[in-house]
Structure formats: structure tokens, C-alpha cells
N, C-alpha and C. Protein backbone atom coordinates (compact mmCIF):
# COMPACT_ATOMS: atom_id res chain seq x y z
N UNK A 1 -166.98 69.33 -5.48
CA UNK A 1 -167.89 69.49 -4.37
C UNK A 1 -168.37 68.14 -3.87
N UNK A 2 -168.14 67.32 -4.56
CA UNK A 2 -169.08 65.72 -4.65
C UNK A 2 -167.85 65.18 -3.55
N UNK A 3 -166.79 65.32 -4.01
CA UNK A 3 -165.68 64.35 -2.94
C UNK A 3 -165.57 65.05 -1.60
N UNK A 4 -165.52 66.84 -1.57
CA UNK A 4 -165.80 67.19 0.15
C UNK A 4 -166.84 66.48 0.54
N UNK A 5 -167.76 66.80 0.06
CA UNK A 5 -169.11 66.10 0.44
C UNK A 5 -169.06 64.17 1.07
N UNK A 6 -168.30 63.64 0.23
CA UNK A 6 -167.86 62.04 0.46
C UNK A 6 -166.76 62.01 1.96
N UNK A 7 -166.04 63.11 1.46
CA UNK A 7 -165.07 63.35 2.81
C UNK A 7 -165.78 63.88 4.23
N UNK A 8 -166.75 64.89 3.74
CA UNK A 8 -167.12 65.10 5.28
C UNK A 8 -168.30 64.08 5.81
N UNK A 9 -168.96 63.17 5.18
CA UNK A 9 -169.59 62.36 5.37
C UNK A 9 -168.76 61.20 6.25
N UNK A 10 -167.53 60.72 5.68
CA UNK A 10 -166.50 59.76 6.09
C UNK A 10 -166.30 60.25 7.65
N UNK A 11 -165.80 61.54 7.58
CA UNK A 11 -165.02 61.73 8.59
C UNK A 11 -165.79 62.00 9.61
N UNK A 12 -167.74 62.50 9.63
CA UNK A 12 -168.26 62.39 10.23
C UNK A 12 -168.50 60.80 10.53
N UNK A 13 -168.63 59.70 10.08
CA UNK A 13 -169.27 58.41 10.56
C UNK A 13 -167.77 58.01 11.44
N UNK A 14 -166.41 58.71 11.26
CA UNK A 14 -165.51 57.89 11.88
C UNK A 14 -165.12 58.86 13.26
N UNK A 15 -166.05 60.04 13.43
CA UNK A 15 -165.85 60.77 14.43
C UNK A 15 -166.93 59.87 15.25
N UNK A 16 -168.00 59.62 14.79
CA UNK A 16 -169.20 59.33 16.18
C UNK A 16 -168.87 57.94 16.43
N UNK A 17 -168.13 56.95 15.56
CA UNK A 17 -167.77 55.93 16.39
C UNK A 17 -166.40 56.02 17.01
N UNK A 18 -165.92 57.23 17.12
CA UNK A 18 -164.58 57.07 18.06
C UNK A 18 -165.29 57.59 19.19
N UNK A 19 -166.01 58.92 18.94
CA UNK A 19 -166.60 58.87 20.33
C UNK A 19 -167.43 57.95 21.10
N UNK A 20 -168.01 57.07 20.57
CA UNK A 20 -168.87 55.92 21.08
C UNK A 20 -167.69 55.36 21.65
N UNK A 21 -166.65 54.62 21.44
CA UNK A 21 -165.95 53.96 21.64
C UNK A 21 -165.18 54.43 23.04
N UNK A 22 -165.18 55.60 23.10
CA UNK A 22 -164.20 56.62 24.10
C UNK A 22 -165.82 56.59 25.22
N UNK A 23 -166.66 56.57 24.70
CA UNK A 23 -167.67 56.83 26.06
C UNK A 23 -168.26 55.88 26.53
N UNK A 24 -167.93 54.28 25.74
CA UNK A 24 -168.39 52.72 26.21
C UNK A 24 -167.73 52.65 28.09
N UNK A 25 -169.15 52.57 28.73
CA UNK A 25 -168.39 52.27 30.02
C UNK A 25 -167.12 51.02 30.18
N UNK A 26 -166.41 51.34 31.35
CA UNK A 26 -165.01 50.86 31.85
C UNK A 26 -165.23 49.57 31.48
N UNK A 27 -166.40 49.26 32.12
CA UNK A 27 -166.90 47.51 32.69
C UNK A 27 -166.71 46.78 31.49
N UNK A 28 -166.87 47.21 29.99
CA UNK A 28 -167.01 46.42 29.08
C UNK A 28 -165.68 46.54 28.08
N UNK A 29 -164.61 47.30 28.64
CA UNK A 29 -163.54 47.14 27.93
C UNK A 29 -162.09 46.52 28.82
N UNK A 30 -162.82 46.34 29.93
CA UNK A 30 -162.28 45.08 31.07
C UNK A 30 -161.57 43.91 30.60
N UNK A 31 -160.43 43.51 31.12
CA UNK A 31 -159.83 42.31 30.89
C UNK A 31 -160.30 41.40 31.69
N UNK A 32 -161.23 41.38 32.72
CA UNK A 32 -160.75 40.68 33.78
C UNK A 32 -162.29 39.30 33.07
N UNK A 33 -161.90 38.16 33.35
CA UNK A 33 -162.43 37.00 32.61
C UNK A 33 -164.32 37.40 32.95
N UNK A 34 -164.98 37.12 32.19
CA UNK A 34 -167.03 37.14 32.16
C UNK A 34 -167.32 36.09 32.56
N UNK A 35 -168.58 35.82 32.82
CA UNK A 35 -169.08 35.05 32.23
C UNK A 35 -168.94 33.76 31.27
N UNK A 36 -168.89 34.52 30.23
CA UNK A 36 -168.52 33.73 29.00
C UNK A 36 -167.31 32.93 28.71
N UNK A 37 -165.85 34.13 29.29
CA UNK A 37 -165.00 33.39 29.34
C UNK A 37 -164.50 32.26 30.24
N UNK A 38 -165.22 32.93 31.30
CA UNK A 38 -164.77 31.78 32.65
C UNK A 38 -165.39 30.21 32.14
N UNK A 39 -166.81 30.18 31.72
CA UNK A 39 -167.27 28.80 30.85
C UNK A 39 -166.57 27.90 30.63
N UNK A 40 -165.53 28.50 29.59
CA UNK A 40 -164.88 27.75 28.50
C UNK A 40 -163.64 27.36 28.95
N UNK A 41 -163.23 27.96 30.31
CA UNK A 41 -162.36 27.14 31.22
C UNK A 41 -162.42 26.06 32.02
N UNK A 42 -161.63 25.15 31.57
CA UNK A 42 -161.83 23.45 32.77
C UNK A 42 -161.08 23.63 34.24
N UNK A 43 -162.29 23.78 34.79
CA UNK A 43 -162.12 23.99 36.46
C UNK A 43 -161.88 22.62 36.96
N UNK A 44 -162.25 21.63 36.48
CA UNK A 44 -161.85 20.47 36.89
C UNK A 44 -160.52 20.36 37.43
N UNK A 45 -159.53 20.64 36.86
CA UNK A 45 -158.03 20.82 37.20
C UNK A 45 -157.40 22.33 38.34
N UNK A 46 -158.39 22.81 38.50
CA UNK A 46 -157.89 23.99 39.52
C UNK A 46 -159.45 24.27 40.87
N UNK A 47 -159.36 22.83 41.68
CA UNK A 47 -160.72 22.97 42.53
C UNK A 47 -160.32 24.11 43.42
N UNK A 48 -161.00 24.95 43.93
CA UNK A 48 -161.07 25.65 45.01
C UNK A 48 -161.92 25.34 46.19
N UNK A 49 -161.22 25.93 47.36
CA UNK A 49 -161.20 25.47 48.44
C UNK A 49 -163.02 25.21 48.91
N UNK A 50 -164.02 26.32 48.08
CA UNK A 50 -165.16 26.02 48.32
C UNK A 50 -165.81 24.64 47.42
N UNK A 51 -164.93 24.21 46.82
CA UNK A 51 -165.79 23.18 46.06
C UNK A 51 -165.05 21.63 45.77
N UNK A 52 -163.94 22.08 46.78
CA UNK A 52 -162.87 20.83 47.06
C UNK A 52 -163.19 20.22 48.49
N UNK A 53 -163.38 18.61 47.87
CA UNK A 53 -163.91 17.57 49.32
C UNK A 53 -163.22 18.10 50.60
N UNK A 54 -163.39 18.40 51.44
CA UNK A 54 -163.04 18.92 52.73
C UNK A 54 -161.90 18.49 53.28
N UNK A 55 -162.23 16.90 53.20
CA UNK A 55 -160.87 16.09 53.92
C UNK A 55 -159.68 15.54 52.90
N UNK A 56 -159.61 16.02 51.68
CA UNK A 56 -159.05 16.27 50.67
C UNK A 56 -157.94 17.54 50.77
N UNK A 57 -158.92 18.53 51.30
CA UNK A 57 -157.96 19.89 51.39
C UNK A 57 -157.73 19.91 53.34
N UNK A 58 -157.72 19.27 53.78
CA UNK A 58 -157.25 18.62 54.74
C UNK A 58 -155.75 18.41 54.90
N UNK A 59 -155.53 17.07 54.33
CA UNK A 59 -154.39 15.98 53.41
C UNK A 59 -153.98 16.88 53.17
N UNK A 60 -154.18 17.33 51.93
CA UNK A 60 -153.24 18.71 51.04
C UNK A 60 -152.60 19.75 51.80
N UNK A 61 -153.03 20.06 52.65
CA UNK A 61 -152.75 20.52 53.64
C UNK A 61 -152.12 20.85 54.58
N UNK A 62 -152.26 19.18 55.60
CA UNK A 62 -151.34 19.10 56.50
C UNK A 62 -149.93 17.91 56.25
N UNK A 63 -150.03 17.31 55.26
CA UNK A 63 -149.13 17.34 54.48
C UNK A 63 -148.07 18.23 54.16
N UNK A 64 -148.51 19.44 53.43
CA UNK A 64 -147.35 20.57 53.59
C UNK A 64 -146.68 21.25 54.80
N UNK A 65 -147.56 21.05 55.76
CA UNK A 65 -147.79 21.41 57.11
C UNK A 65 -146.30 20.67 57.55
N UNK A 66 -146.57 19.23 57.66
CA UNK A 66 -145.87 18.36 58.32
C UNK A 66 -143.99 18.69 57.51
N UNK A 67 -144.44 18.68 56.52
CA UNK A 67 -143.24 19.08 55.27
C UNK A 67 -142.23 19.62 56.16
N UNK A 68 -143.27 21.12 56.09
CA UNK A 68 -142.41 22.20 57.01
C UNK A 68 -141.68 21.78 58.23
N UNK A 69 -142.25 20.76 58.98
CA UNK A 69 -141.89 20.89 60.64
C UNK A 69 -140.58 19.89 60.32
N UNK A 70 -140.92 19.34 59.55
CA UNK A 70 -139.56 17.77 58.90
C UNK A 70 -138.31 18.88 58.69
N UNK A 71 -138.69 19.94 57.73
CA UNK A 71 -137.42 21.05 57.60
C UNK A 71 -136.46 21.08 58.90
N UNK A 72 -137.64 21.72 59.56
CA UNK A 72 -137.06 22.50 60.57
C UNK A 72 -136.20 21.45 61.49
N UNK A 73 -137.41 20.37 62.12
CA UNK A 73 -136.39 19.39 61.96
C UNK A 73 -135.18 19.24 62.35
N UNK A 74 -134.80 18.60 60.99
CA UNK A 74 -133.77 18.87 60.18
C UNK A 74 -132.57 19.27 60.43
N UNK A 75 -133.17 20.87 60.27
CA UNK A 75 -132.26 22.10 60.39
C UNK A 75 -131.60 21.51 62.16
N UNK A 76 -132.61 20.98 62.98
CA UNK A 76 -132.36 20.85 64.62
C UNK A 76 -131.02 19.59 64.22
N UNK A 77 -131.35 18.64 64.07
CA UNK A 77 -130.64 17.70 64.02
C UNK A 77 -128.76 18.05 63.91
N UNK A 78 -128.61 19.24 62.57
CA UNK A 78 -127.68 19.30 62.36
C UNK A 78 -126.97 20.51 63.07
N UNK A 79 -128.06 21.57 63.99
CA UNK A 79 -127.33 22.61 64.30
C UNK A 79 -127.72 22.71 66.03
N UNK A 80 -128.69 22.29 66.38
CA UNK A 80 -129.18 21.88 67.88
C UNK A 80 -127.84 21.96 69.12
N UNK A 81 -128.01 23.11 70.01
CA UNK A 81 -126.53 22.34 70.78
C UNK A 81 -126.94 21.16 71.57
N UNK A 82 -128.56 21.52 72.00
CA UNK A 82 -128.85 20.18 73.48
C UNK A 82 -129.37 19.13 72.99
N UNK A 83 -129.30 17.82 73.50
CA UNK A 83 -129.78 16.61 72.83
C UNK A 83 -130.98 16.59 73.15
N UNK A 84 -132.17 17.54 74.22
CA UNK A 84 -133.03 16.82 74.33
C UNK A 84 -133.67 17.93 72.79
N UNK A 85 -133.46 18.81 72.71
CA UNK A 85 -133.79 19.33 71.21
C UNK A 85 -133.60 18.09 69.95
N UNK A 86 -132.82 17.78 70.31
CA UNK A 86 -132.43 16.44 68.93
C UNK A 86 -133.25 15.68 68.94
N UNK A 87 -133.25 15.32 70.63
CA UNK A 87 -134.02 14.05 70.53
C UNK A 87 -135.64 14.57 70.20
N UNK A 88 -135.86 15.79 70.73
CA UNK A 88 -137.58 16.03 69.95
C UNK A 88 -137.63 16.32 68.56
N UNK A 89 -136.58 16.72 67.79
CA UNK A 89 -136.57 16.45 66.18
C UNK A 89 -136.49 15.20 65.90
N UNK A 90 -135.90 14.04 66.16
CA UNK A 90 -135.63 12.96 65.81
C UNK A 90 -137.55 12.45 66.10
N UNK A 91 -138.18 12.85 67.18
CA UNK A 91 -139.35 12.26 67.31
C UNK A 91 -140.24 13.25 66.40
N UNK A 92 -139.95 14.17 65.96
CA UNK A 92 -141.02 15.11 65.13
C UNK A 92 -141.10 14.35 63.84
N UNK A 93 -139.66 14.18 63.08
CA UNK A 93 -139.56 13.62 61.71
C UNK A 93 -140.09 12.02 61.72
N UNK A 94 -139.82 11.37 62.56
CA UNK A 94 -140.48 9.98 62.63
C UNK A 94 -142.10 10.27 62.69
N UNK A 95 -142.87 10.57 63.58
CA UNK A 95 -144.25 11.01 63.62
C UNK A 95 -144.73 11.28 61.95
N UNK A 96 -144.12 12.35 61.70
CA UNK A 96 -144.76 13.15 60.63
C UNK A 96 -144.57 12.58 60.20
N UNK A 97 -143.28 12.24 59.56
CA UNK A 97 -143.04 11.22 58.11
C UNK A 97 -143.95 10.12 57.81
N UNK A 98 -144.38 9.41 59.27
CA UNK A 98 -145.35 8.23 59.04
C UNK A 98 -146.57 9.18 58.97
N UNK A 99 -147.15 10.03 59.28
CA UNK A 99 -147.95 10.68 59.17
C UNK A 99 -148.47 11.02 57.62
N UNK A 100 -147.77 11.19 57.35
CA UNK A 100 -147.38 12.08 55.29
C UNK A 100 -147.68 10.39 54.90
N UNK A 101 -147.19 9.19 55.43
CA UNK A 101 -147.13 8.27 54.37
C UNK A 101 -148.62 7.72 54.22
N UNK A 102 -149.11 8.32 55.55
CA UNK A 102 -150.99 7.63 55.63
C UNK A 102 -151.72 8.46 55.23
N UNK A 103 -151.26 9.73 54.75
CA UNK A 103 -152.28 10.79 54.50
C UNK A 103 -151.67 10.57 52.87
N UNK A 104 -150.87 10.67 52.05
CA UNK A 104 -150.67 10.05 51.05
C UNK A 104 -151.41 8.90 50.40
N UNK A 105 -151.55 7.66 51.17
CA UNK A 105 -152.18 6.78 51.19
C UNK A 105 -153.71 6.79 50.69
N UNK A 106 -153.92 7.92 51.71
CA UNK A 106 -155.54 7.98 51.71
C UNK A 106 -155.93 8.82 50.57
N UNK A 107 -154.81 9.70 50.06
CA UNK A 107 -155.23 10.94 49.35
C UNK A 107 -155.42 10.00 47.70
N UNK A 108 -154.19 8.68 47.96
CA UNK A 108 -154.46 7.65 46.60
C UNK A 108 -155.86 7.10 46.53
N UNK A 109 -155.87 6.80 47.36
CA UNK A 109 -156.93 5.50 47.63
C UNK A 109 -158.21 6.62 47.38
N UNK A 110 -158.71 7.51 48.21
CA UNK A 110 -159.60 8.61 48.13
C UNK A 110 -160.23 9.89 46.83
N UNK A 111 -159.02 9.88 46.60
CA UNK A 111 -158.86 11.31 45.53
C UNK A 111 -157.82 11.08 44.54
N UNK A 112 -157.89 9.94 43.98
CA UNK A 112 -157.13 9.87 43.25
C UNK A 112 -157.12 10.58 41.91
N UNK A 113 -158.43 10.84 41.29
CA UNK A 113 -158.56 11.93 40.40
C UNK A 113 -158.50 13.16 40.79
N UNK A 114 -158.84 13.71 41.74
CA UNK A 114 -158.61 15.16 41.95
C UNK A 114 -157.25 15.83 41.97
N UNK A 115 -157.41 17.12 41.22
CA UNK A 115 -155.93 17.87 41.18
C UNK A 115 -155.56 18.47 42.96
N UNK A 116 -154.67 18.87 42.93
CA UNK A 116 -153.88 19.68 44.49
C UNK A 116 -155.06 20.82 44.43
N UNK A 117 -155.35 20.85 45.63
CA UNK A 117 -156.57 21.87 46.30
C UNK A 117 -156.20 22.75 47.17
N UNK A 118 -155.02 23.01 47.09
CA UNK A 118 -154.09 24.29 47.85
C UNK A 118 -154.37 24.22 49.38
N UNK A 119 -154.77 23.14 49.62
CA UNK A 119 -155.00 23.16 51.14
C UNK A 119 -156.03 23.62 51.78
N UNK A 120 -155.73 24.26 52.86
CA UNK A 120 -156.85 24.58 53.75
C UNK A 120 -156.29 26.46 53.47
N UNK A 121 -157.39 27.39 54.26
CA UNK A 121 -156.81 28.47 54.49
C UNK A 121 -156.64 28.91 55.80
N UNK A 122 -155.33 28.19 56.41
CA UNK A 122 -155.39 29.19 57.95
C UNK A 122 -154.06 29.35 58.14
N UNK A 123 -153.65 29.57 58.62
CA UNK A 123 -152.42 30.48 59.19
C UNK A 123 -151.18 28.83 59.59
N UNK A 124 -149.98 28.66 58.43
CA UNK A 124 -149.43 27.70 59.16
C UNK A 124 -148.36 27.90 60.36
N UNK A 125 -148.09 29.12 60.51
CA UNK A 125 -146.90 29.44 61.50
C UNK A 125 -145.67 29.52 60.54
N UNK A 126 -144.65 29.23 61.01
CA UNK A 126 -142.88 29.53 60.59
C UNK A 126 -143.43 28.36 59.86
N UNK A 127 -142.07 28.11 58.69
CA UNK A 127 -141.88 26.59 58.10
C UNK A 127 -140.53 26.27 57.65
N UNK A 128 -139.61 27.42 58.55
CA UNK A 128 -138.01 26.66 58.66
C UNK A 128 -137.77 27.74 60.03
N UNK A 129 -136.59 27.42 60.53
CA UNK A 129 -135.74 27.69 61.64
C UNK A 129 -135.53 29.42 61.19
N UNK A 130 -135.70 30.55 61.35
CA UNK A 130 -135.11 32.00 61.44
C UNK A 130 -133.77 32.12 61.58
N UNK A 131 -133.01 33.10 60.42
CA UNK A 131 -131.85 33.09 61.07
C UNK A 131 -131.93 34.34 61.92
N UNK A 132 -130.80 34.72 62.69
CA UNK A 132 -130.95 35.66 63.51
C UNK A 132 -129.29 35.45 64.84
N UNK A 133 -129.76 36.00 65.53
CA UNK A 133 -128.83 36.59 66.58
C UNK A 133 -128.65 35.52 68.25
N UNK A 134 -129.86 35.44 68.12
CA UNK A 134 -130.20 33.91 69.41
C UNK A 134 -129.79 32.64 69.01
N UNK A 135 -129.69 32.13 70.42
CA UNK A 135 -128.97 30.85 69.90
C UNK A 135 -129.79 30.06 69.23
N UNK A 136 -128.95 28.60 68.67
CA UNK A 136 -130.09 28.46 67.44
C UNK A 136 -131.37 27.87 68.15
N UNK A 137 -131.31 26.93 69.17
CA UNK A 137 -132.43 26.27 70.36
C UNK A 137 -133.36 26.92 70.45
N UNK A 138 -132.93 28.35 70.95
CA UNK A 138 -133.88 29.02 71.22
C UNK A 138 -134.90 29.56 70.11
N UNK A 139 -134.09 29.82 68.96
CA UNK A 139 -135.12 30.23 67.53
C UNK A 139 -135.72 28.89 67.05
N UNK A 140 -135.07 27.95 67.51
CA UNK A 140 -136.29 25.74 66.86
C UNK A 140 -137.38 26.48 67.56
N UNK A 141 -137.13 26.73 69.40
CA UNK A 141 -138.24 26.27 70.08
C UNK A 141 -139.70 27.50 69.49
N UNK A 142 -138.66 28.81 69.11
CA UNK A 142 -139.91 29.88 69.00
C UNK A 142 -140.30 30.17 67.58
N UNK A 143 -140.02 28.87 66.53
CA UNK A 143 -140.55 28.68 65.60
C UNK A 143 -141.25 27.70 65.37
N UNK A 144 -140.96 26.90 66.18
CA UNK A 144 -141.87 25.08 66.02
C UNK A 144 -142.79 25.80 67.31
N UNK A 145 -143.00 26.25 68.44
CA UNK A 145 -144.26 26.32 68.73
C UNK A 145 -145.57 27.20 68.03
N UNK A 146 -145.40 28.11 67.67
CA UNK A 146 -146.29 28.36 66.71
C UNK A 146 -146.70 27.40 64.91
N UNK A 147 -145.91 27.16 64.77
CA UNK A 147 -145.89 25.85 63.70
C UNK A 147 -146.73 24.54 64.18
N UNK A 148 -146.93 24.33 65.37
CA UNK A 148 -147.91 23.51 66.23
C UNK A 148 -149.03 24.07 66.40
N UNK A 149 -148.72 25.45 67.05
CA UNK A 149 -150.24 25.89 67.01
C UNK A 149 -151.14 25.87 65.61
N UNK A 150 -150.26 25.95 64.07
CA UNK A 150 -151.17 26.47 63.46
C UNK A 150 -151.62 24.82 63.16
N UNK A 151 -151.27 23.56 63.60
CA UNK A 151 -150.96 22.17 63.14
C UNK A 151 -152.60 21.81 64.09
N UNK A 152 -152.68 22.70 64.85
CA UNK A 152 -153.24 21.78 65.84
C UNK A 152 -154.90 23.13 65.87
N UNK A 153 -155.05 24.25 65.33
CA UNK A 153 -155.76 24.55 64.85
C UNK A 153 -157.04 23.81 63.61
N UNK A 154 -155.34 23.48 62.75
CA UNK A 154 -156.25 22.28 61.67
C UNK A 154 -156.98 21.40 61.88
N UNK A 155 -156.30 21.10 62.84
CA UNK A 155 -156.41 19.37 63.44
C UNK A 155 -158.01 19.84 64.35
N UNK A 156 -158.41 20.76 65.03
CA UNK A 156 -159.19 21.43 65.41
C UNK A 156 -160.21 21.34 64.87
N UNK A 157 -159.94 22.14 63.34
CA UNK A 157 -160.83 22.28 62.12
C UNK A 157 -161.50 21.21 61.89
N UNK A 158 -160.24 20.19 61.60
CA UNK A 158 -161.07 18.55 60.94
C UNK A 158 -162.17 17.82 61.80
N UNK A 159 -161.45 18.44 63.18
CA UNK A 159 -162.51 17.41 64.27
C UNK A 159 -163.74 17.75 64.55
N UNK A 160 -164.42 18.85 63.70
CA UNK A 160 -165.40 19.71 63.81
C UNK A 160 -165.88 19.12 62.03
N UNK A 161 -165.35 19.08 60.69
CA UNK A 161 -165.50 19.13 59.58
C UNK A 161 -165.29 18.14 58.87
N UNK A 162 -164.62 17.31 59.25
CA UNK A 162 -164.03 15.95 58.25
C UNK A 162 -165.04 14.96 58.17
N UNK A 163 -165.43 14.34 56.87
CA UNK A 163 -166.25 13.24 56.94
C UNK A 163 -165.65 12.03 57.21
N UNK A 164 -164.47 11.64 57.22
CA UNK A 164 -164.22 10.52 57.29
C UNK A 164 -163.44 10.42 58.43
N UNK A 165 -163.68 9.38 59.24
CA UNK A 165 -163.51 9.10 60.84
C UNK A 165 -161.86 8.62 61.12
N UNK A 166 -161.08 7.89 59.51
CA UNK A 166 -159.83 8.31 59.61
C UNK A 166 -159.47 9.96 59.93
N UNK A 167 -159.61 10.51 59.41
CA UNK A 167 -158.95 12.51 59.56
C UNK A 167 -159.18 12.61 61.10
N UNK A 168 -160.71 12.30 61.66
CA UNK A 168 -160.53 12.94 62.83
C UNK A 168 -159.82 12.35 63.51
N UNK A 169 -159.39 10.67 63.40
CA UNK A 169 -158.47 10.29 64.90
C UNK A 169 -157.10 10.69 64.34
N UNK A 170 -156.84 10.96 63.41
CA UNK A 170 -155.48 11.48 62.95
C UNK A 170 -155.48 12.56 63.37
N UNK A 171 -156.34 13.88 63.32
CA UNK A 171 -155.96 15.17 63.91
C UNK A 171 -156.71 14.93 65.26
N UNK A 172 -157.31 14.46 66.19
CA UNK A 172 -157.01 13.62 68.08
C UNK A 172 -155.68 13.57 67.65
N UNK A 173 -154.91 12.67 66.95
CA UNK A 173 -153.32 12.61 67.41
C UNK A 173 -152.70 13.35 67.21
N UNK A 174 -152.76 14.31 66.29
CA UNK A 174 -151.75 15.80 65.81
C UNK A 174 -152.23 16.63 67.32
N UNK A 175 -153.31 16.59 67.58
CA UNK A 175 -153.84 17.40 68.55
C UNK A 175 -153.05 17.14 69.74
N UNK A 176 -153.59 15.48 70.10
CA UNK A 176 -152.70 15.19 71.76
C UNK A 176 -150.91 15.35 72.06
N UNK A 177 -150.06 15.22 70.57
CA UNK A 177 -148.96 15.08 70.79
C UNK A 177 -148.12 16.41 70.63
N UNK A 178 -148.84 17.16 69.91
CA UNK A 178 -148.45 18.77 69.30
C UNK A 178 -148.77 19.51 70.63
N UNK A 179 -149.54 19.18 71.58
CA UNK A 179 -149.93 20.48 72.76
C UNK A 179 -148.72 20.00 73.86
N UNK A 180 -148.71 18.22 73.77
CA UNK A 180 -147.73 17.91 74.72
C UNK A 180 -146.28 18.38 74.00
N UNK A 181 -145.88 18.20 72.88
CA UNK A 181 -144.59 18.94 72.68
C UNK A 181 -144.22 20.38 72.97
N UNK A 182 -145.11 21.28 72.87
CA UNK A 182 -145.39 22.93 72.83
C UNK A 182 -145.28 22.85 74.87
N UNK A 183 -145.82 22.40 75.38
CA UNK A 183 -145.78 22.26 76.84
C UNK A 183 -144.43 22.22 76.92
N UNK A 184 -143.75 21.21 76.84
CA UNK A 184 -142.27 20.72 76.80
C UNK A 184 -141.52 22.02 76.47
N UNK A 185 -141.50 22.34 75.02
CA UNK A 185 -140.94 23.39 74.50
C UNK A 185 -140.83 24.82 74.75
N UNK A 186 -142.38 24.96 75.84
CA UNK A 186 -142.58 26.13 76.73
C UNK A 186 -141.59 25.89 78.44
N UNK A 187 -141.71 25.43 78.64
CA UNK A 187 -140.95 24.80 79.87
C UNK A 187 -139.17 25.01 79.60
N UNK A 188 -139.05 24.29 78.46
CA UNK A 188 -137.29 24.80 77.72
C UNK A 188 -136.82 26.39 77.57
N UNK A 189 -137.80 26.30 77.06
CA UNK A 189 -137.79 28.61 77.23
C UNK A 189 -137.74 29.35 78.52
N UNK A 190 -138.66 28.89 78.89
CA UNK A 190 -138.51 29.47 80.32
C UNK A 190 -137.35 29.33 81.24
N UNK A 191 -137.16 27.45 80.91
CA UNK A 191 -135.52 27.28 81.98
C UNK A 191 -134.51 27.64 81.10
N UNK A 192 -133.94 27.68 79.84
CA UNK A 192 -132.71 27.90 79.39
C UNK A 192 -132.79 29.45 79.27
N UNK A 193 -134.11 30.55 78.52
CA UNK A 193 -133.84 31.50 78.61
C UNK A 193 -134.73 32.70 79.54
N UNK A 194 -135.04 32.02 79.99
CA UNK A 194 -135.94 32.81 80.59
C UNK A 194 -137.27 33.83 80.25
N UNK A 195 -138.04 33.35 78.93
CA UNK A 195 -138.92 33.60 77.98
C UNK A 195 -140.04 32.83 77.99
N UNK A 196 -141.10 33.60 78.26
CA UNK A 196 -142.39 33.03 77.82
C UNK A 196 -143.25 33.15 76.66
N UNK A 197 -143.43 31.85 76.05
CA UNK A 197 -144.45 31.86 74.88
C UNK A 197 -145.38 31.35 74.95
């Protein structure tokens, strides 16, 4: 009688903590990081965009930005049928490239401890040539003008946000030369295909 007695004692203390366990709200058997755990993580190495220097995630930024348009580019150089397409890739990759080498520059000289700050958050446009069915001219021009717009948005951004008076005359120049290329490139659409963007 002594060991039922030991047994139903047992099996009662291991019934009310399974049910405790089964009725602990959701919130506390959660994976997703506390408090506590988030602490003991070094944020130093992963800044986010609210707590990363502005004209830092700028750089980071339009840097990748410029990356993209160098692609595309690129892609013009080698598949372009008209030269004046060439010749506006040949002037895109020169621009930018010196562009990337001063924003590089600054990002040494400036931030040299800080990790990559994922950029900015806005919309960059295309960041290579589409394949597709149109000729290829026509898919540069209706992928590099939105790729400007989102260039010249930024550039927008900084001239409103940047502390340092390098960023803003750098995005004035992304600004003045990106609306005059998109002009150009709107004008090409219209006369070769008869399309407005």
C-alpha cells in the first residue's frame, strides 16, 4: 500500500507540472531573441540604418547604386547597336567609377571603423539590363532611367540630410547629370521607338 501511495504521489507531482508547462503562455516559450539575449550581442558590427551616421549609409549606398549602373553599362558597351548608347555608357562608367573612388575615399578617411550599414532604404530601380524580346537599346534606356531616378532620389535625400558639405555637392552632381541623361534617354525612346517614359 506504501509504494501505490509513493506512486500516486509521483505521478500526481509529474501530472501538475506537465500541465503547468502545457498552459505557460506562447510569449515565454518563444524563440525569438529578449531582452536579455539581444544584450549579450555586439551590435557594434551590424549598425542599423537608425543608428548608422547618415552620410555613411549614404556612401554605402550609392556606391552599390553606382555598381549597378557600371553593370549595366557594361552590358551597353558590349551589346548596344547605336554609338550614341555607347558613347553614354562609356560616360556613365567614367563618372561613377571616379565617383566610387571619392566616396571610398571618404568612407576610409571618415568611417573607417564602422562595419557596412546596408545602405540607405529606398527603392534603387533595375541593376542590370532585362532580358527580353525588345531590342537591347531599348531595354539600357528603360532600365537605366529608372536606375537614375532611384540615384537621384538619394541624391535628393542627402541634400536635405547629409552633414558633411562633401555628400551634398556630390549628390548636386548625381542630381544635375542623372536628370540631364534621363532627358536624353527620354528623347531616344520617343525617336527610335516611339515610347514614353
Amino acid at each position: 500500500m506504501r509504494l501505490k501511495r509513493t506512486e500516486t504521489v509521483f505521478f500526481g507531482v509529474l501530472l501538475a507540472l506537465l500541465l503547468a508547462a502545457c498552459s505557460a503562455p506562447a510569449a515565454q516559450t518563444s524563440t525569438a531573441p529578449n531582452a536579455d539575449t539581444m544584450a549579450g550581442m555586439d551590435h557594434s558590427t551590424m549598425p542599423s540604418m537608425s543608428d548608422a551616421p547618415y552620410d555613411a549609409a549614404f556612401i554605402d549606398g550609392m556606391i552599390l547604386h553606382h555598381e549597378g549602373a557600371i553593370i549595366m553599362a557594361n552590358q551597353a558597351l558590349e551589346q548596344a547597336e547605336r554609338q550614341a548608347i555607347k558613347d553614354l555608357a562609356n560616360e556613365i562608367v567614367g563618372a561613377q567609377e571616379g565617383e566610387i573612388s571619392q566616396m571610398q575615399a571618404w568612407r576610409a578617411e571618415w568611417f573607417a571603423e564602422l562595419a557596412a550599414t546596408g545602405g540607405m532604404a529606398m527603392d534603387m530601380g533595375p541593376m542590370a539590363v532585362p532580358a527580353g524580346d525588345a531590342p537591347f537599346d531599348q531595354r539600357f534606356i528603360q532600365a537605366m532611367i529608372p536606375h537614375h531616378v532611384g540615384a537621384i532620389a538619394m541624391a535628393q535625400d542627402a541634400l536635405q540630410n547629409a552633414e558633411r558639405q562633401e555628400i551634398k555637392d556630390l549628390a548636386q552632381a548625381i542630381i544635375s547629370a542623372q536628370e540631364a541623361e534621363i532627358a536624353q534617354m527620354r528623347q531616344w525612346l520617343q525617336e527610335w521607338y516611339g515610347i514614353e517614359q
